[in-house]
N, C-alpha and C. Protein backbone atom coordinates (compact mmCIF):
# COMPACT_ATOMS: atom_id res chain seq x y z
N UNK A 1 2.32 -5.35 -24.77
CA UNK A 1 2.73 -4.16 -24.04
C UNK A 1 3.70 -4.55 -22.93
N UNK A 2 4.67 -4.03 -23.22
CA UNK A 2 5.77 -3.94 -21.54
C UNK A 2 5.35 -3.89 -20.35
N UNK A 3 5.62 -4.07 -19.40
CA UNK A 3 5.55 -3.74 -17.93
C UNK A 3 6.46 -2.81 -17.49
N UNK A 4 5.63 -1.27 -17.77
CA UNK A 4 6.52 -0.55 -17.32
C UNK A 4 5.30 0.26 -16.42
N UNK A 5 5.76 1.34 -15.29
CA UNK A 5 4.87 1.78 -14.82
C UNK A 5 4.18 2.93 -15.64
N UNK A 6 3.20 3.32 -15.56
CA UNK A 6 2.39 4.46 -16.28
C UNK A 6 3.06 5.57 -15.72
N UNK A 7 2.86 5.59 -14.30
CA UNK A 7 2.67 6.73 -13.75
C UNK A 7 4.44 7.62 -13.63
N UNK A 8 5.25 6.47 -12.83
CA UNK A 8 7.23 6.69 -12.49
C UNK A 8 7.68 6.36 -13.52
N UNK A 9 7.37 5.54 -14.67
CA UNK A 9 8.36 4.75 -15.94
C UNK A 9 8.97 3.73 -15.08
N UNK A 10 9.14 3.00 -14.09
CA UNK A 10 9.79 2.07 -13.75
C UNK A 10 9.73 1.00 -14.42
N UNK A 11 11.10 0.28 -14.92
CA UNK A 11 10.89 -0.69 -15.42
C UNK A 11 11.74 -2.07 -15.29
N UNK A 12 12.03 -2.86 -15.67
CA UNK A 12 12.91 -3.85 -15.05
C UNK A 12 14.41 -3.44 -15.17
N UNK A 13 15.56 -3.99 -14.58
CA UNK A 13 16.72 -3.29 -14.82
C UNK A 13 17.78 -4.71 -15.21
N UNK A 14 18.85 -4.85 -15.30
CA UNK A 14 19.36 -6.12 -14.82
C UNK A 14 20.68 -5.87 -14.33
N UNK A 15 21.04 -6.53 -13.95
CA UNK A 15 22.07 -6.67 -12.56
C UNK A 15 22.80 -8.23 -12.77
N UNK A 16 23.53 -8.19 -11.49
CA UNK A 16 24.85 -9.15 -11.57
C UNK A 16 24.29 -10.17 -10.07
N UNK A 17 24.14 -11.84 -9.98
CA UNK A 17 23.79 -12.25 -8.84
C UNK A 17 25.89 -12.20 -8.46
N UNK A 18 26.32 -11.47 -7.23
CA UNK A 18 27.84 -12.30 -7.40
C UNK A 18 27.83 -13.08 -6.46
N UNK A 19 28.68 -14.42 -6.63
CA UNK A 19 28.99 -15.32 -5.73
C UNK A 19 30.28 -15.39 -4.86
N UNK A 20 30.88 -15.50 -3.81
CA UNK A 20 31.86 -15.03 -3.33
C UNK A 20 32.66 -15.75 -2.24
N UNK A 21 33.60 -16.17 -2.74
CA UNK A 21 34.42 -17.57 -2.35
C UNK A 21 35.61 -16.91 -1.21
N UNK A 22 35.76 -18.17 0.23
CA UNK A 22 37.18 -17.35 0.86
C UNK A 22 36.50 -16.90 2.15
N UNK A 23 37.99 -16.64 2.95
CA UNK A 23 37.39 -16.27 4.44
C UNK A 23 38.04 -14.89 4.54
N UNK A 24 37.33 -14.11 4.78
CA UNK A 24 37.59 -12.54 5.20
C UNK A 24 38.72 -12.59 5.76
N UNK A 25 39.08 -11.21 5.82
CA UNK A 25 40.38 -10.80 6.17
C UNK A 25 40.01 -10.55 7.60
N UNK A 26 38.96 -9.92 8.24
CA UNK A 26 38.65 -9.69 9.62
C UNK A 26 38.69 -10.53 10.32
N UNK A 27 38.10 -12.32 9.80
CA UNK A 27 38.61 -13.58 10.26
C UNK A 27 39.45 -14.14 10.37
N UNK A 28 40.42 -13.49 9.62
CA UNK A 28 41.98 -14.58 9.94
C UNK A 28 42.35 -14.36 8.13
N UNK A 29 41.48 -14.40 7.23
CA UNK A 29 41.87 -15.21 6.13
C UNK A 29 42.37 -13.93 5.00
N UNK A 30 42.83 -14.32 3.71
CA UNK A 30 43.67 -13.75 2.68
C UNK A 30 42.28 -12.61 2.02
N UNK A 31 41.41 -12.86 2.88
CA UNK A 31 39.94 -11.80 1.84
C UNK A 31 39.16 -12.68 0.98
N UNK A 32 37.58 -12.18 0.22
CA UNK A 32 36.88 -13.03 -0.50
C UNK A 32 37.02 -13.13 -1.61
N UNK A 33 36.95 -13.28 -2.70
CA UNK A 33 37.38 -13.24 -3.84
C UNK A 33 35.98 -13.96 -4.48
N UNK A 34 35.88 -13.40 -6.08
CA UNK A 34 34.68 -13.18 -6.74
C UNK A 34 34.90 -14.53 -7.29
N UNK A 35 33.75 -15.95 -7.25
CA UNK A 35 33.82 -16.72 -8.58
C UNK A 35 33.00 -16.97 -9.51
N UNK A 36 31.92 -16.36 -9.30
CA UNK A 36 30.83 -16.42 -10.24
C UNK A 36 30.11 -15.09 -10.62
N UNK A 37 29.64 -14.82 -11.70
CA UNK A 37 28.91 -13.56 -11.11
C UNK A 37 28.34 -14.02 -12.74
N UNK A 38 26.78 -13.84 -12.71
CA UNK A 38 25.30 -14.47 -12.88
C UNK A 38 24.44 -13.28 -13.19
N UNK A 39 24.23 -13.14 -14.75
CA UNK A 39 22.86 -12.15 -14.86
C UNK A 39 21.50 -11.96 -14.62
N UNK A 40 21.00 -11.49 -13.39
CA UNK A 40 19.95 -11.17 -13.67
C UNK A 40 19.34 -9.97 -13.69
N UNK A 41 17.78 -10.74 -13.24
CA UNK A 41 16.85 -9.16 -13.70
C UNK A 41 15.93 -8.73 -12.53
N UNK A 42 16.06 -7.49 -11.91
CA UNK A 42 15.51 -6.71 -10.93
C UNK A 42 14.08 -6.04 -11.24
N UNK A 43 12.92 -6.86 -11.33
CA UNK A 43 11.44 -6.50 -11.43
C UNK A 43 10.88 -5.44 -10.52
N UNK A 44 10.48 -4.13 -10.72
CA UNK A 44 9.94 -3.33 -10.36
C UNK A 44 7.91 -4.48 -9.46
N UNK A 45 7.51 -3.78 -8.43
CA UNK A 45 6.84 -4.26 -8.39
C UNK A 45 5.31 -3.59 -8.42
N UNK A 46 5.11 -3.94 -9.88
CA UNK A 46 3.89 -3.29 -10.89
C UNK A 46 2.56 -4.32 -10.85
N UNK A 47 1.18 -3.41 -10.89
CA UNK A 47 -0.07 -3.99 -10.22
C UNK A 47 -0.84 -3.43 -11.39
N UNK A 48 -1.83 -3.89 -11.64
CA UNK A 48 -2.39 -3.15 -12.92
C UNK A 48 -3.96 -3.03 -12.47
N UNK A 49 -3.71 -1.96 -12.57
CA UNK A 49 -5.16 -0.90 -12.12
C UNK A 49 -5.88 -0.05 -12.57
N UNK A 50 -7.52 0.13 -12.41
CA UNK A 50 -8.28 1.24 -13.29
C UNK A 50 -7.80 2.39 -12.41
N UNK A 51 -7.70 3.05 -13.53
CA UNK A 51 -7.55 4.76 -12.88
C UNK A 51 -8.21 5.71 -13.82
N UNK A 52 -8.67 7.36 -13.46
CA UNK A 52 -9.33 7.77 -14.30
C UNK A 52 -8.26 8.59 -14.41
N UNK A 53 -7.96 9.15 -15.93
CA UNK A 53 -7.61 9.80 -16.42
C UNK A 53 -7.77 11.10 -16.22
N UNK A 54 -6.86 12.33 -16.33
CA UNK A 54 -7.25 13.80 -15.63
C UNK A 54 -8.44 13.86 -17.04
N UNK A 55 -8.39 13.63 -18.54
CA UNK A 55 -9.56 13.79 -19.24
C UNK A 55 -10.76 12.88 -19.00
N UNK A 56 -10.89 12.56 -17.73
CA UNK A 56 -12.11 11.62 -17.25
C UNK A 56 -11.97 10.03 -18.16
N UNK A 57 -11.09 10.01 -18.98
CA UNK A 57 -11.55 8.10 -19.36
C UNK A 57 -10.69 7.51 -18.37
N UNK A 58 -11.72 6.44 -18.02
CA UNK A 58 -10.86 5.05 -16.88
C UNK A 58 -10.04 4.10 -17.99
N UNK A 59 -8.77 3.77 -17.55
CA UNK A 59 -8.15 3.03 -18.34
C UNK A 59 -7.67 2.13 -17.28
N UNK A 60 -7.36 1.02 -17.82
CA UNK A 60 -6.46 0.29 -16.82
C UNK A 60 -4.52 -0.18 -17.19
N UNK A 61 -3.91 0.37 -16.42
CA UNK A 61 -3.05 0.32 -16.49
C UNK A 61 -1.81 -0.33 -15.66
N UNK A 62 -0.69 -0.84 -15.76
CA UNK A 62 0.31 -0.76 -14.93
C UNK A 62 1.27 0.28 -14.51
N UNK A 63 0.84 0.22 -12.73
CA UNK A 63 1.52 1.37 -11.75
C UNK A 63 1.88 0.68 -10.48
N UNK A 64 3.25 1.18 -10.23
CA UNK A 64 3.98 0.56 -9.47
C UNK A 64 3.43 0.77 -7.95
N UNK A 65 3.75 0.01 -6.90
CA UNK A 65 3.03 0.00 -5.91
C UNK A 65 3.33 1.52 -5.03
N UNK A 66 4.65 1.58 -5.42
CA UNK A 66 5.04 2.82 -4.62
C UNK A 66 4.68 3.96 -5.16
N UNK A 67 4.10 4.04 -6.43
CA UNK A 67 3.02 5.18 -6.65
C UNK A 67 1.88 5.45 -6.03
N UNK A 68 1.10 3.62 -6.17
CA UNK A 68 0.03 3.60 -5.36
C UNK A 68 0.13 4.29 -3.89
N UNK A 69 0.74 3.46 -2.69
CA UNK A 69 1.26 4.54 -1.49
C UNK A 69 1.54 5.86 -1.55
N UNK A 70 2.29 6.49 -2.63
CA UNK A 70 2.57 7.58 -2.29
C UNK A 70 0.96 8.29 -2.65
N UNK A 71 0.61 8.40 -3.15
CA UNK A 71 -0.83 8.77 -3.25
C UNK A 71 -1.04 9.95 -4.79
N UNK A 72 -0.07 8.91 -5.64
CA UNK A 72 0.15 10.12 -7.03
C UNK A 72 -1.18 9.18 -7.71
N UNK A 73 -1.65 8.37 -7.96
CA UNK A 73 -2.79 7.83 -8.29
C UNK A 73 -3.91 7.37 -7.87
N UNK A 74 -5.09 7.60 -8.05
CA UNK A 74 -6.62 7.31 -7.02
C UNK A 74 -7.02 5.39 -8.02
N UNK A 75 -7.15 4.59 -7.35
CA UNK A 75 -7.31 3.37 -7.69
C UNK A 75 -8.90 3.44 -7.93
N UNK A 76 -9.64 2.77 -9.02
CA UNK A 76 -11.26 2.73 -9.09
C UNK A 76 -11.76 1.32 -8.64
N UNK A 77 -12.64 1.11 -7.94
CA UNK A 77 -12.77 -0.43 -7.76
C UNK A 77 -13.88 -0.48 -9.01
């Protein structure tokens, strides 16, 4: 099973690390200029927890933390 959230669908995304060569133009210099630019991947940050279901079964699932805070899911210990 994926790591996606139950509750938002959040799921990983991916993205660009860029690296960036050169002295600004505000400093004196010609501006920065791009020399690398590096794939990665932006992880949602997902916790996996019992919760009861509105049809009463407890399941345990992955839900992102900022669900947890916002208070869209009740956690079971």
């Amino acid at each position: 099973m994926s790591r996606i959230c139950y509750i938002t669908g959040k799921k990983q995304v991916i993205g660009s690390r860029i690296s960036r060569k050169g002295q600004s133009k505000k400093s004196g210099g010609i501006g920065t200029h791009v020399t690398k630019k590096v794939k990665r991947i932006f992880k949602p940050n997902l916790q996996r927890v019992k919760i009861m279901l509105p049809n009463g079964q407890v399941r345990r699932v992955w839900v992102a933390v900022k669900a947890i805070k916002a208070g869209l899911v009740e956690k079971l210990i």
